[in-house]
Protein backbone atom coordinates (compact mmCIF):
# COMPACT_ATOMS: atom_id res chain seq x y z
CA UNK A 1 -21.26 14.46 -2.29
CA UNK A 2 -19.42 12.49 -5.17
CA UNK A 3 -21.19 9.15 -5.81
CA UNK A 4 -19.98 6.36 -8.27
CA UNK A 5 -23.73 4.66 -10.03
CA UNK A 6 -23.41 1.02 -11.69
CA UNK A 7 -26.11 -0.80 -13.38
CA UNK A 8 -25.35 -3.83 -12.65
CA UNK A 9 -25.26 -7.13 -14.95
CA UNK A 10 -23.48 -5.85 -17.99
CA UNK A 11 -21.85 -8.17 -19.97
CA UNK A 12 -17.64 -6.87 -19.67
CA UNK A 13 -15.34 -7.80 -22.37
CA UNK A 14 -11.86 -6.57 -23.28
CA UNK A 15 -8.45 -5.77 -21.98
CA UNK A 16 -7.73 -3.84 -18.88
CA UNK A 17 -4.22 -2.91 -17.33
CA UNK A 18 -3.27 -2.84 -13.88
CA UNK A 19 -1.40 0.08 -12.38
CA UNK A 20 1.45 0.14 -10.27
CA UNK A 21 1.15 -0.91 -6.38
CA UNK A 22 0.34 1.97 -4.31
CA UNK A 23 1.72 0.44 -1.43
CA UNK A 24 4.80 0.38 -2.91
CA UNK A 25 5.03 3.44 -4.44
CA UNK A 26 4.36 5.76 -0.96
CA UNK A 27 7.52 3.90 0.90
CA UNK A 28 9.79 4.62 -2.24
CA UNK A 29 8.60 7.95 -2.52
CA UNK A 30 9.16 8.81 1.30
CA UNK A 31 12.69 6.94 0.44
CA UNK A 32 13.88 9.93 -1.85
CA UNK A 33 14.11 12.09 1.69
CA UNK A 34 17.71 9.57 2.52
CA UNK A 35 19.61 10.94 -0.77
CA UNK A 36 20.39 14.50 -2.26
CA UNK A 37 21.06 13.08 -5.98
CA UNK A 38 17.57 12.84 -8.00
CA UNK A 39 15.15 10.04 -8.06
CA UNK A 40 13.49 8.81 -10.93
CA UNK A 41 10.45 6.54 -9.97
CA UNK A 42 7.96 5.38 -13.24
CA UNK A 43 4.72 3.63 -13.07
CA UNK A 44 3.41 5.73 -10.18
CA UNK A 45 -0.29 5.37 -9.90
CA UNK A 46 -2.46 8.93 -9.88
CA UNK A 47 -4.44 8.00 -6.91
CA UNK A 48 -5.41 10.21 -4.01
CA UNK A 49 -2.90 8.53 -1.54
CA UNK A 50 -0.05 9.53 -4.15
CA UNK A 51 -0.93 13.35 -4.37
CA UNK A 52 -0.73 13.31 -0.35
CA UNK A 53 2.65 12.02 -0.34
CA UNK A 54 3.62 14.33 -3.00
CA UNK A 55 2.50 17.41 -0.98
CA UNK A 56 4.08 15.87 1.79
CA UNK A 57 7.21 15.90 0.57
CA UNK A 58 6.79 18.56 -1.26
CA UNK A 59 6.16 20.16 2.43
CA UNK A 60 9.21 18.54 3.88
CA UNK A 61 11.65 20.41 0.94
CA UNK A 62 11.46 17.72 -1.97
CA UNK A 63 10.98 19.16 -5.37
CA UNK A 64 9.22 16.73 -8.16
CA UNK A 65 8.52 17.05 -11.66
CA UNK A 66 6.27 15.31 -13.81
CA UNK A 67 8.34 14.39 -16.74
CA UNK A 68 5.42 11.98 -18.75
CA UNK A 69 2.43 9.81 -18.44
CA UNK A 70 3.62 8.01 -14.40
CA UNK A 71 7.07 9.15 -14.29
CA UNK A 72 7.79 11.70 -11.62
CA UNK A 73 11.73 13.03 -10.91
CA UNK A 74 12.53 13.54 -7.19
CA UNK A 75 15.52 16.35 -6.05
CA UNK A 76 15.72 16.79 -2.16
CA UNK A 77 17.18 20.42 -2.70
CA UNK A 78 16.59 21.77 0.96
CA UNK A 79 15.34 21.55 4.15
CA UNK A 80 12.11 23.47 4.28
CA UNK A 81 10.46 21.83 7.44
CA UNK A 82 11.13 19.06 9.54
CA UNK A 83 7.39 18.27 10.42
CA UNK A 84 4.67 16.31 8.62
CA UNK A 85 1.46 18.29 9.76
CA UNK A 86 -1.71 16.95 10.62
CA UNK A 87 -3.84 18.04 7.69
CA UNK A 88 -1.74 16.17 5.45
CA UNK A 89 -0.91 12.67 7.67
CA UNK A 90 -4.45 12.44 8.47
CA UNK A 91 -5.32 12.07 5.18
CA UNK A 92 -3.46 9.01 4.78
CA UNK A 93 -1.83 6.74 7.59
CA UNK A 94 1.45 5.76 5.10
CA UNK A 95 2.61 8.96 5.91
CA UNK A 96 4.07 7.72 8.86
CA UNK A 97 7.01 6.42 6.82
CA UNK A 98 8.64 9.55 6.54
CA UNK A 99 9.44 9.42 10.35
CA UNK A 100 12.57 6.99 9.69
CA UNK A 101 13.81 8.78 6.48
CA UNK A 102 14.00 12.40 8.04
CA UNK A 103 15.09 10.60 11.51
CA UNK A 104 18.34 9.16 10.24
CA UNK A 105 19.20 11.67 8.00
CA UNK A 106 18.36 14.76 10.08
CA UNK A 107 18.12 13.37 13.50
CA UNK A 108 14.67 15.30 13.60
CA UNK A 109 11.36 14.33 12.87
CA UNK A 110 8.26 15.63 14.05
CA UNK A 111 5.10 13.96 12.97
CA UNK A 112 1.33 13.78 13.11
CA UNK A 113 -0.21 10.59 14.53
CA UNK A 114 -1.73 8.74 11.47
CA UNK A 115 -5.07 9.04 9.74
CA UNK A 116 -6.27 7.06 6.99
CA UNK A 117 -9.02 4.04 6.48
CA UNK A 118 -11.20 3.33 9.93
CA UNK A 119 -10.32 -0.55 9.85
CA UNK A 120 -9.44 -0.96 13.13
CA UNK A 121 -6.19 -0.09 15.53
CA UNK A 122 -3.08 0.10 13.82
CA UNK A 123 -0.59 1.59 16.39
CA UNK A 124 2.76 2.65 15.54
CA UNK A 125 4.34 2.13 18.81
CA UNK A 126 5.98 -0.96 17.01
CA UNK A 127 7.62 1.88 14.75
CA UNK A 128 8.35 3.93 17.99
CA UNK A 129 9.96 1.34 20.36
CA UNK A 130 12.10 0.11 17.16
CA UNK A 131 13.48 3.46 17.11
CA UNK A 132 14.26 4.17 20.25
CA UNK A 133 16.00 1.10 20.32
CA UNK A 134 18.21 2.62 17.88
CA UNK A 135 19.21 5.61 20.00
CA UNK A 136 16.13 7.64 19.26
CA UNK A 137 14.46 9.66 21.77
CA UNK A 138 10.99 9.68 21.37
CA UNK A 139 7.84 11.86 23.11
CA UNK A 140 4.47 12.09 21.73
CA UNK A 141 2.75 15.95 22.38
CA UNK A 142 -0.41 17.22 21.51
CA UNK A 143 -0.85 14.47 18.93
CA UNK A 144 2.74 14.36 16.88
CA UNK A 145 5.35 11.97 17.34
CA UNK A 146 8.46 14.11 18.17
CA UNK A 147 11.95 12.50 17.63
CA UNK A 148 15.00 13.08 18.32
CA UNK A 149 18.92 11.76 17.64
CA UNK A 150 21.21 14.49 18.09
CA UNK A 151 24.30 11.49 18.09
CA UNK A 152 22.51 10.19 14.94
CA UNK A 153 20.86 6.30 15.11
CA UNK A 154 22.75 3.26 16.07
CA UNK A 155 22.36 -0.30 14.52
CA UNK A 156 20.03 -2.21 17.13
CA UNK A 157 18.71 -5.76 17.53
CA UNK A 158 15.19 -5.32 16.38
CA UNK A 159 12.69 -8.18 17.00
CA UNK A 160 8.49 -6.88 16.04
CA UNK A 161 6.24 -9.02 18.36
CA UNK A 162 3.67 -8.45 15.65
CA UNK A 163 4.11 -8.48 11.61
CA UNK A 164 4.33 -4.75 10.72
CA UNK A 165 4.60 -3.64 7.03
CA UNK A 166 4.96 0.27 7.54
CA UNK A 167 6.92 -0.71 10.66
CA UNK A 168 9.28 -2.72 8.91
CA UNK A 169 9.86 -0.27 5.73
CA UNK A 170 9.91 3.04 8.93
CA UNK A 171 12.82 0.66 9.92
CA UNK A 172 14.67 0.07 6.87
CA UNK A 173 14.85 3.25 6.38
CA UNK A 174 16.26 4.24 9.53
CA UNK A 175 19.13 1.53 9.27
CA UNK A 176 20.01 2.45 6.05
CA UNK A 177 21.90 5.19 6.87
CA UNK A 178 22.26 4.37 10.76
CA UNK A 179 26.14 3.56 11.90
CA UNK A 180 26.42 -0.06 12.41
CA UNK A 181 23.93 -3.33 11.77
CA UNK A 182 20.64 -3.43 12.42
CA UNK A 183 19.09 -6.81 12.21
CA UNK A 184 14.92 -7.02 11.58
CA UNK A 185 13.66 -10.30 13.71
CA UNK A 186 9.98 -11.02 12.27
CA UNK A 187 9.85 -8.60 9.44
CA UNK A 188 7.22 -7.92 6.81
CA UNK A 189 7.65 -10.24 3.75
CA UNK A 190 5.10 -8.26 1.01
CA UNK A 191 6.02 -7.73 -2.24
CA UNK A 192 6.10 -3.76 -1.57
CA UNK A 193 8.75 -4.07 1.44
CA UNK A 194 10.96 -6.38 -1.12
CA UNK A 195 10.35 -3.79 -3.82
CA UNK A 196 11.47 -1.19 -1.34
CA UNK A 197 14.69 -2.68 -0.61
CA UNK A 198 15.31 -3.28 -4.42
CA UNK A 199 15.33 0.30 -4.78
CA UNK A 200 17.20 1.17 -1.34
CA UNK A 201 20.06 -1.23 -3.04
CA UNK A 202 20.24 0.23 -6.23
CA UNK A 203 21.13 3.68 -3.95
CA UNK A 204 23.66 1.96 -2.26
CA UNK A 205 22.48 0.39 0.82
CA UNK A 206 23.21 -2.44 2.25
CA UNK A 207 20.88 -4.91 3.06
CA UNK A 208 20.67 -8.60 3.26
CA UNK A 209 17.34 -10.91 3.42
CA UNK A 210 14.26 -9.06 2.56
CA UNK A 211 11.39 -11.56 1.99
CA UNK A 212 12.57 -13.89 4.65
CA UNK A 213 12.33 -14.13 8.58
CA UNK A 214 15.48 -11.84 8.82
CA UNK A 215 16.70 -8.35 7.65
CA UNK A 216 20.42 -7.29 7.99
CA UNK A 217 21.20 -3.87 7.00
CA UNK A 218 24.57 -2.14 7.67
CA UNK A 219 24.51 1.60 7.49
CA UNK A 220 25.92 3.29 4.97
CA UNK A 221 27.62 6.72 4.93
CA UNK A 222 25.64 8.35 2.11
CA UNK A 223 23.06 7.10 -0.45
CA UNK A 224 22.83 8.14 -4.44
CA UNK A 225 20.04 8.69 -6.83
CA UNK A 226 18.45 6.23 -8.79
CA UNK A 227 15.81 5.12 -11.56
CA UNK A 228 13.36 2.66 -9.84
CA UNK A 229 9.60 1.57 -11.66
CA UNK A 230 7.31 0.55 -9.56
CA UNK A 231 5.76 -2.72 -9.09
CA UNK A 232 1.87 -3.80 -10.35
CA UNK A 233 -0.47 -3.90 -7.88
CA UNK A 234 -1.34 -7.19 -6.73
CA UNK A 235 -4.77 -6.46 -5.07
CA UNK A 236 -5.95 -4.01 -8.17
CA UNK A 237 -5.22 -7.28 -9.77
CA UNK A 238 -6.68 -9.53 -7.69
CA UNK A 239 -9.94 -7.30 -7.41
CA UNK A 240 -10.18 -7.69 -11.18
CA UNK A 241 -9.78 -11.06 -10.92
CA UNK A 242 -13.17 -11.46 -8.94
CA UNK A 243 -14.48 -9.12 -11.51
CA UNK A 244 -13.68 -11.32 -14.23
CA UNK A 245 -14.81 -14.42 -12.80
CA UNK A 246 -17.65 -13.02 -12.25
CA UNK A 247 -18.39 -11.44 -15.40
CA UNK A 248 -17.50 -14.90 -17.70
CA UNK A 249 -13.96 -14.69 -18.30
CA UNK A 250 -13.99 -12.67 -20.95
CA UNK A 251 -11.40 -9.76 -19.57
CA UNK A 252 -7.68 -9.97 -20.35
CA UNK A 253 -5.82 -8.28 -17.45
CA UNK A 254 -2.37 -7.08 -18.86
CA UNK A 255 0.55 -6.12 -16.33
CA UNK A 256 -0.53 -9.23 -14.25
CA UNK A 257 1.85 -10.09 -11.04
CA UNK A 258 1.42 -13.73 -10.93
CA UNK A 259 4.34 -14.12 -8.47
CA UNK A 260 2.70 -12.29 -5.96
CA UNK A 261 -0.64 -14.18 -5.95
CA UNK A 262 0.11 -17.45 -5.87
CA UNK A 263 -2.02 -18.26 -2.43
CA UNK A 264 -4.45 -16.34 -4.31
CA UNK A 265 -4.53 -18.38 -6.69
CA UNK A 266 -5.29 -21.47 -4.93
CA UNK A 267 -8.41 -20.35 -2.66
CA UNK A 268 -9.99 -19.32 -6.35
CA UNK A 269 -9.10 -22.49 -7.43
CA UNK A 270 -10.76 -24.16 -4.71
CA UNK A 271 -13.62 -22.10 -5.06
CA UNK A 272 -14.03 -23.05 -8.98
CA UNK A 273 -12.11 -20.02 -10.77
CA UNK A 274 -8.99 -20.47 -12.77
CA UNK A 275 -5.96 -17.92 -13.61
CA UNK A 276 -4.91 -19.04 -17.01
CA UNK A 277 -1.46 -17.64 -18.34
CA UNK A 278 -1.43 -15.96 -22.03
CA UNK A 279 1.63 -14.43 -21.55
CA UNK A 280 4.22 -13.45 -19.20
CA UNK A 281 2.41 -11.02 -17.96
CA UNK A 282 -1.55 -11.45 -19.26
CA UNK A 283 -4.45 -13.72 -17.43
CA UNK A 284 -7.69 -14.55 -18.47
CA UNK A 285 -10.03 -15.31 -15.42
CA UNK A 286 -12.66 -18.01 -16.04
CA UNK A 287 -14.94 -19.76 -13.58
CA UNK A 288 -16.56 -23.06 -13.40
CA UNK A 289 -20.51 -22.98 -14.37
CA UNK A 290 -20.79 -23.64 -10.34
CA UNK A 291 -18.92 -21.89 -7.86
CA UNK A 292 -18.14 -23.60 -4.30
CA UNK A 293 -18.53 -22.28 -0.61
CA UNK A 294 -15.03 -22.16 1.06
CA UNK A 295 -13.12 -21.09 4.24
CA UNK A 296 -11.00 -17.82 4.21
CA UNK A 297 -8.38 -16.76 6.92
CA UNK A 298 -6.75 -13.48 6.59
CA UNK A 299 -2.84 -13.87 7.21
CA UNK A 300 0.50 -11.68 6.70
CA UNK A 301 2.01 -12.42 2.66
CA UNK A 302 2.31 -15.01 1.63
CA UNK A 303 -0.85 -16.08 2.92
CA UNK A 304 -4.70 -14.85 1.60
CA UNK A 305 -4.46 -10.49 2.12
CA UNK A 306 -6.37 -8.63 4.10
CA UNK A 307 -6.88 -6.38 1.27
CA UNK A 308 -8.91 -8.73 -0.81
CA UNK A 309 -10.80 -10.12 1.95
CA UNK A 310 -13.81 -7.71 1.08
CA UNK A 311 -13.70 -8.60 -2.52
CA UNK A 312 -13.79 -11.98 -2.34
CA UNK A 313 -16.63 -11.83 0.46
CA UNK A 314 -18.65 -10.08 -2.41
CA UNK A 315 -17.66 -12.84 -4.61
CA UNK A 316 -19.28 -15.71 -2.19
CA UNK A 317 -22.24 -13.61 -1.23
CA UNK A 318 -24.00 -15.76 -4.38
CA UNK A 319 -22.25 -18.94 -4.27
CA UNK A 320 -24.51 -21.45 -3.57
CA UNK A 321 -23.93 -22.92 0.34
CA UNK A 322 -21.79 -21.58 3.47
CA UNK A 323 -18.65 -19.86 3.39
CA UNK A 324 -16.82 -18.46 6.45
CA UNK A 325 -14.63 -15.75 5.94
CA UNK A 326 -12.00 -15.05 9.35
CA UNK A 327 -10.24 -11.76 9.52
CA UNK A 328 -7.09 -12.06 11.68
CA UNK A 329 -5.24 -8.62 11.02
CA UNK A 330 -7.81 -5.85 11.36
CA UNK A 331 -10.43 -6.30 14.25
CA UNK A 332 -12.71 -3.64 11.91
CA UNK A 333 -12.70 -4.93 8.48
CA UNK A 334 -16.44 -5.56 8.61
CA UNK A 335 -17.76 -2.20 7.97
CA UNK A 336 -18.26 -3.16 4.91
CA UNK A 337 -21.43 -6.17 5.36
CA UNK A 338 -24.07 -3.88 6.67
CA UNK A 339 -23.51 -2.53 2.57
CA UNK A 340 -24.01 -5.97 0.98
CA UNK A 341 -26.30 -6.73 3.23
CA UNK A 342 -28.38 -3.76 2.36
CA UNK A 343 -27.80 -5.23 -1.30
CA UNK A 344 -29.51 -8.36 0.22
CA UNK A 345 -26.32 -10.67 0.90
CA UNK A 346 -27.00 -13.03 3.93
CA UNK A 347 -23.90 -12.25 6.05
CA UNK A 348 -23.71 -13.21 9.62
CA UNK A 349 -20.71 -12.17 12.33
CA UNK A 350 -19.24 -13.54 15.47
CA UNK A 351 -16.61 -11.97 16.56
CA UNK A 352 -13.23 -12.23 13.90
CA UNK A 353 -15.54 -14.09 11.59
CA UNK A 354 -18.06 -13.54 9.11
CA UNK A 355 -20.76 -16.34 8.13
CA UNK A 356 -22.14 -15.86 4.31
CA UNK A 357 -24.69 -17.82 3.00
CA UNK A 358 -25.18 -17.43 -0.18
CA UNK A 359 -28.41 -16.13 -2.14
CA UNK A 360 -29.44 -16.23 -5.62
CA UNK A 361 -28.57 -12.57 -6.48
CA UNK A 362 -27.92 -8.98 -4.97
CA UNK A 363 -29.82 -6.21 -5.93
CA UNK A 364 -29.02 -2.61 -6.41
CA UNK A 365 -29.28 -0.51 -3.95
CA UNK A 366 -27.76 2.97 -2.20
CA UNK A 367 -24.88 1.86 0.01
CA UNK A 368 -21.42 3.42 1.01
CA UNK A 369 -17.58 2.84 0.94
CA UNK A 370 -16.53 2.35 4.57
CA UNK A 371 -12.98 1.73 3.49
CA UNK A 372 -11.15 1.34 0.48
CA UNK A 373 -11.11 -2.27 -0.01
CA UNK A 374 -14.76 -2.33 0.64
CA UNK A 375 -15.14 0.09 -1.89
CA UNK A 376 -13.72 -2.30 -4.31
CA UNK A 377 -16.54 -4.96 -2.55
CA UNK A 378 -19.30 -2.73 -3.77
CA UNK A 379 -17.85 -1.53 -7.04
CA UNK A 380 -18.03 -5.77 -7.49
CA UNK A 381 -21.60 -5.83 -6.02
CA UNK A 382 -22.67 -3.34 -8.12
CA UNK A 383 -21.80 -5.07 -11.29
CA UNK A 384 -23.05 -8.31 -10.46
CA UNK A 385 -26.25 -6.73 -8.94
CA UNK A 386 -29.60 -6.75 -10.45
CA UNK A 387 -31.11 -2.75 -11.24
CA UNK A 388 -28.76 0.36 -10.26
CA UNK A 389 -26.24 0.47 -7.22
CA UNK A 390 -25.32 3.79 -5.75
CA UNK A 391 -21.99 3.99 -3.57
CA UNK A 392 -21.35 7.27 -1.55
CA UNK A 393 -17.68 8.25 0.05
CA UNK A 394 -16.05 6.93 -3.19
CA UNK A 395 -12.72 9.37 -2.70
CA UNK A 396 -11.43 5.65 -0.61
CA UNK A 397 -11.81 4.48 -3.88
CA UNK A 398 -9.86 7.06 -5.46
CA UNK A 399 -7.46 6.45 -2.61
CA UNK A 400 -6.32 2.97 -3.99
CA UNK A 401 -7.82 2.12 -7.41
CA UNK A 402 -6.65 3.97 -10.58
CA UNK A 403 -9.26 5.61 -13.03
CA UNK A 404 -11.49 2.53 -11.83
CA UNK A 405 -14.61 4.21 -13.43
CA UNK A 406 -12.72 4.76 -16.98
CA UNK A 407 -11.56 1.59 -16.86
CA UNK A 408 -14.18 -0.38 -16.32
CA UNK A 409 -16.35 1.92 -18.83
CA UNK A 410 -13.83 0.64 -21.56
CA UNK A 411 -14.79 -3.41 -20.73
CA UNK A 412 -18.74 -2.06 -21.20
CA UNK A 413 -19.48 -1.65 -17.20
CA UNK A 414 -22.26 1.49 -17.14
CA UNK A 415 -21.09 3.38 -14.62
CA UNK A 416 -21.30 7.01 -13.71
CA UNK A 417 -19.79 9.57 -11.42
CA UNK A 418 -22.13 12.34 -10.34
CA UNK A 419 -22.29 15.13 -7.61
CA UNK A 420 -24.98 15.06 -5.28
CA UNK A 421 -25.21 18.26 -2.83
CA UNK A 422 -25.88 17.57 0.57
């Protein structure tokens, strides 16, 4: 079993870089299925999550080439299967978002229900219902989603009850090439949908109001190649934001997306740590001598992420007073305070929220990454802690976070990745 060991309280100093977003790289990679001209896509993260897609597509009849250091080339040369198998989407639940790519361009799809993290329900019958509203027909056997649209999709009047990212981006991709309008009601706003529909446009699509409360998209007849980098990752950076609060400020974080964390921004402020600018795309991270209890509610972009909420829960596990923390998206994104508690954080929950009161300091100890966000949570726990920390299950940390180990070896963390057998 691989294990990642920190001793904790190092002092970190120096520059670190922040990778591309990996959930926006997996929906523009699943996007290369809609065109037969090549795709060029640069600052792809190597993560875990990105090798599954590749194979994936790979799979599916997409041939890629590595041609340097996060650039990959895409060619869709031929159909060599029609189905995403089950070894390969339950590795990762964005592999969903092939569905609506091989859908409208094949009328075909046959997919495995989704794996991925253990943070709670996250049903795609939102994706499912969308596309049948679009002419799809859609049965579920033996655990794949099997579609079909021998007439090819239809423009449709598409309202999501519920906020879906994966649902929305399924859908964009299924209008792009669908004949006639389809207009999103209640769409995803993230960065990584926008991002998505950057690229889809420099293709050739035609789409109209991503980022606001409604998505038009005409379908077009055929879609070209393009050259496309991807966007930084807003909760790597945000992650090392809470590590450089927390180590003194003295980290610059380069290929910082202030633009997507600007509600961010405001709960550390209120909490008594500042993002200070040194360049357009550089922050340094410093905190005031005494940080403040605060209240936390998980909402869709642009409101505080889901993603971070383990971080910053970390982050208040020492700050002096109560801080309530409530989690509105995932009914499961707890797993992760049995760990700090084991670390001795005083962390009480009813129900969607999570009481912390905070203690003096945590102290090493052998815990485990439920998810990959709270693998971030102990990676943070473990350098603030007092002695040696110990996380098991770190591949959801490989899943998400780029070289995190080598990285934080080159700010002066002491951290170490060994094999334990079982």
């Amino acid at each position: 079993m691989e294990y990642l060991e920190i001793k904790g309280q190092k002092p970190l100093e120096g520059t670190v870089k922040i990778s591309g977003a990996k959930n926006s790289a997996l929906p523009n990679m699943a996007a290369v299925i809609l065109t037969d001209e090549p795709v060029v896509l640069e600052n792809v993260p190597y993560l875990l999550d990105m090798f599954t897609m590749k194979h994936l597509l790979e799979h599916i009849g997409v041939e890629i080439n590595e041609e340097s250091e996060g650039k990959f080339s895409f060619m869709f040369r031929e159909v060599n299967s029609l189905e995403a198998p089950y070894e390969l989407v339950s590795k990762m639940r964005a592999s969903i978002l092939v569905l609506g790519a091989m859908l409208t361009r094949f009328r075909y799809a046959k997919v495995a229900l989704p794996g991925g993290c253990s943070i709670g329900t996250r049903p795609v019958d939102l994706h499912l219902s969308a596309l049948e509203k679009m002419g799809a027909r859609i049965t579920v056997e033996h655990g794949y989603i099997i579609a079909h649209a021998p007439n090819g999709l239809k423009g449709a009047y598409i309202k999501f009850p519920k906020i879906t990212v994966t649902g929305t981006e399924n859908i964009i991709m299924a209008a792009v090439l669908a004949e006639g309008e389809t207009v999103i009601e209640n769409p995803a706003k993230e960065p990584e949908v926008v991002d998505l529909v950057h690229m889809l446009k420099k293709m050739g699509a035609d789409i109209k109001g991503e980022g606001t409360e409604k998505i038009v998209i005409k379908g077009v007849k055929k879609l070209s190649g393009t050259s496309h980098s991807i966007i930084p990752d807003r909760i790597e950076a945000g992650t090392f934001a809470v590590i450089s609060a927390l180590s003194g400020g003295r980290i610059v974080i380069d290929n910082y997306p202030f633009e997507y964390l600007e509600f961010v921004h405001r709960t550390l402020e209120k909490i008594g740590v500042s993002v200070i600018p040194l360049g357009k795309r550089q922050a340094l991270i410093k905190k005031e001598e005494k940080l403040k209890p605060i209240s936390i509610e998980t909402k869709e972009y642009p409101y505080f992420p889901t993603d971070l909420q383990a971080q910053f829960m970390t982050m208040l596990s020492t700050v002096e007073g109560l801080s309530v923390i409530t989690e509105n998206i995932f009914e499961n994104r707890f797993m992760h305070v049995p760990e700090l508690k084991r670390l001795g954080a005083d962390i009480k929950i009813d129900g969607k929220k999570a009481y912390i009161r905070g203690v003096k300091k945590l102290s090493g100890a052998q815990v485990k990454a439920t998810d990959l966000r709270a693998s971030a949570a102990m990676v943070i726990a473990g350098l603030t802690a007092e002695g040696t920390t110990r996380i098991y299950d770190i591949y959801h940390l490989d899943r998400g976070y780029e070289n995190i180990d080598i990285k934080l070896k080159s700010l002066g963390a002491e951290v170490h990745r060994g094999f334990e057998e079982q």
